[in-house]
Protein backbone atom coordinates (compact mmCIF):
# COMPACT_ATOMS: atom_id res chain seq x y z
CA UNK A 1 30.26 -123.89 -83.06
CA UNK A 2 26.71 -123.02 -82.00
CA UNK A 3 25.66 -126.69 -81.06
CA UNK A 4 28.78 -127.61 -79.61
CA UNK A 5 28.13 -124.12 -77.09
CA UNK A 6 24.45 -124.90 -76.52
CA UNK A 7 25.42 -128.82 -75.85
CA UNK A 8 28.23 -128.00 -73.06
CA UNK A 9 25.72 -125.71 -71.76
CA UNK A 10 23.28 -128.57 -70.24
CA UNK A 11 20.12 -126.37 -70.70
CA UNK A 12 17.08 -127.28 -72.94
CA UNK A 13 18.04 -124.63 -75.65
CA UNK A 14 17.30 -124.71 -79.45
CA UNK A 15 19.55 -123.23 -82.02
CA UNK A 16 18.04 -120.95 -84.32
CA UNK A 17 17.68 -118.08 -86.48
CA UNK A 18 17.64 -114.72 -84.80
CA UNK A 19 20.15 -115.83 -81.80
CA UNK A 20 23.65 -113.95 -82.56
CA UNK A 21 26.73 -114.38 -80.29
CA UNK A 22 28.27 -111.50 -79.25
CA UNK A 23 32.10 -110.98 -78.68
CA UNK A 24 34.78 -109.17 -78.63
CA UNK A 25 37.23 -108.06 -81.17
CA UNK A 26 39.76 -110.45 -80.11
CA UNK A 27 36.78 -112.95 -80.43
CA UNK A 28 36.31 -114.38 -77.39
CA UNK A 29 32.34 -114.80 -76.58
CA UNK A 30 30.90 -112.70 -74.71
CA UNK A 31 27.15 -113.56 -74.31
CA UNK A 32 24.41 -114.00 -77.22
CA UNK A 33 21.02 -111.47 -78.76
CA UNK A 34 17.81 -113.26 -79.33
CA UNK A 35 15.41 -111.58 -81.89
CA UNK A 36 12.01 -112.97 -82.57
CA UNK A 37 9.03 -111.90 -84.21
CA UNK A 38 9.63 -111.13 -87.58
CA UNK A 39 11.09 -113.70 -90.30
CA UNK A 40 14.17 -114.97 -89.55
CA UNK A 41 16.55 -113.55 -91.83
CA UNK A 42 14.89 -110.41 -90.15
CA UNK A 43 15.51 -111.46 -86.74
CA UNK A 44 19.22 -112.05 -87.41
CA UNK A 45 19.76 -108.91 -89.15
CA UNK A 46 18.48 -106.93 -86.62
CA UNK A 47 20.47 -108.73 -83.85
CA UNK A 48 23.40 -107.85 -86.06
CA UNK A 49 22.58 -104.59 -86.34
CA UNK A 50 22.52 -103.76 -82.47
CA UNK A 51 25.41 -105.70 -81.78
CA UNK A 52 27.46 -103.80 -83.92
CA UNK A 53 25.94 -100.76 -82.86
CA UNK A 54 26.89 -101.47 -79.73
CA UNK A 55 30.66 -101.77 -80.92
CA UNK A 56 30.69 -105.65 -80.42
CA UNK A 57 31.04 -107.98 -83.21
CA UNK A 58 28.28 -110.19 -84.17
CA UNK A 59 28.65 -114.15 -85.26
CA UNK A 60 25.60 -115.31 -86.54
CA UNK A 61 27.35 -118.67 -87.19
């Protein structure tokens, strides 16, 4: 799902860990979090975390 979004979307974008789409709880997207800095698995998490603070649900793919 990730590449197929960040092929359609004609910009120069790279697909990894830390980026988290956010959407919806009928799961439509409804924009994405980028986290860098730390590991990773780090940068996800803590994408997830604010995303769902935020009352949105996360998809980390």
């Amino acid at each position: 799902m990730r590449e197929v979004a960040l092929a359609r979307s004609g910009l120069p974008l790279t697909a990894s860990k830390g980026g988290v789409f956010v959407r919806d709880a009928g799961g439509k997207v409804l924009g994405a979090v980028g986290v860098a800095g730390e590991a990773g698995d780090y940068d996800e998490a803590f994408a997830v975390a604010g995303i769902e603070a935020a009352g949105f649900v996360a998809d980390a793919g």
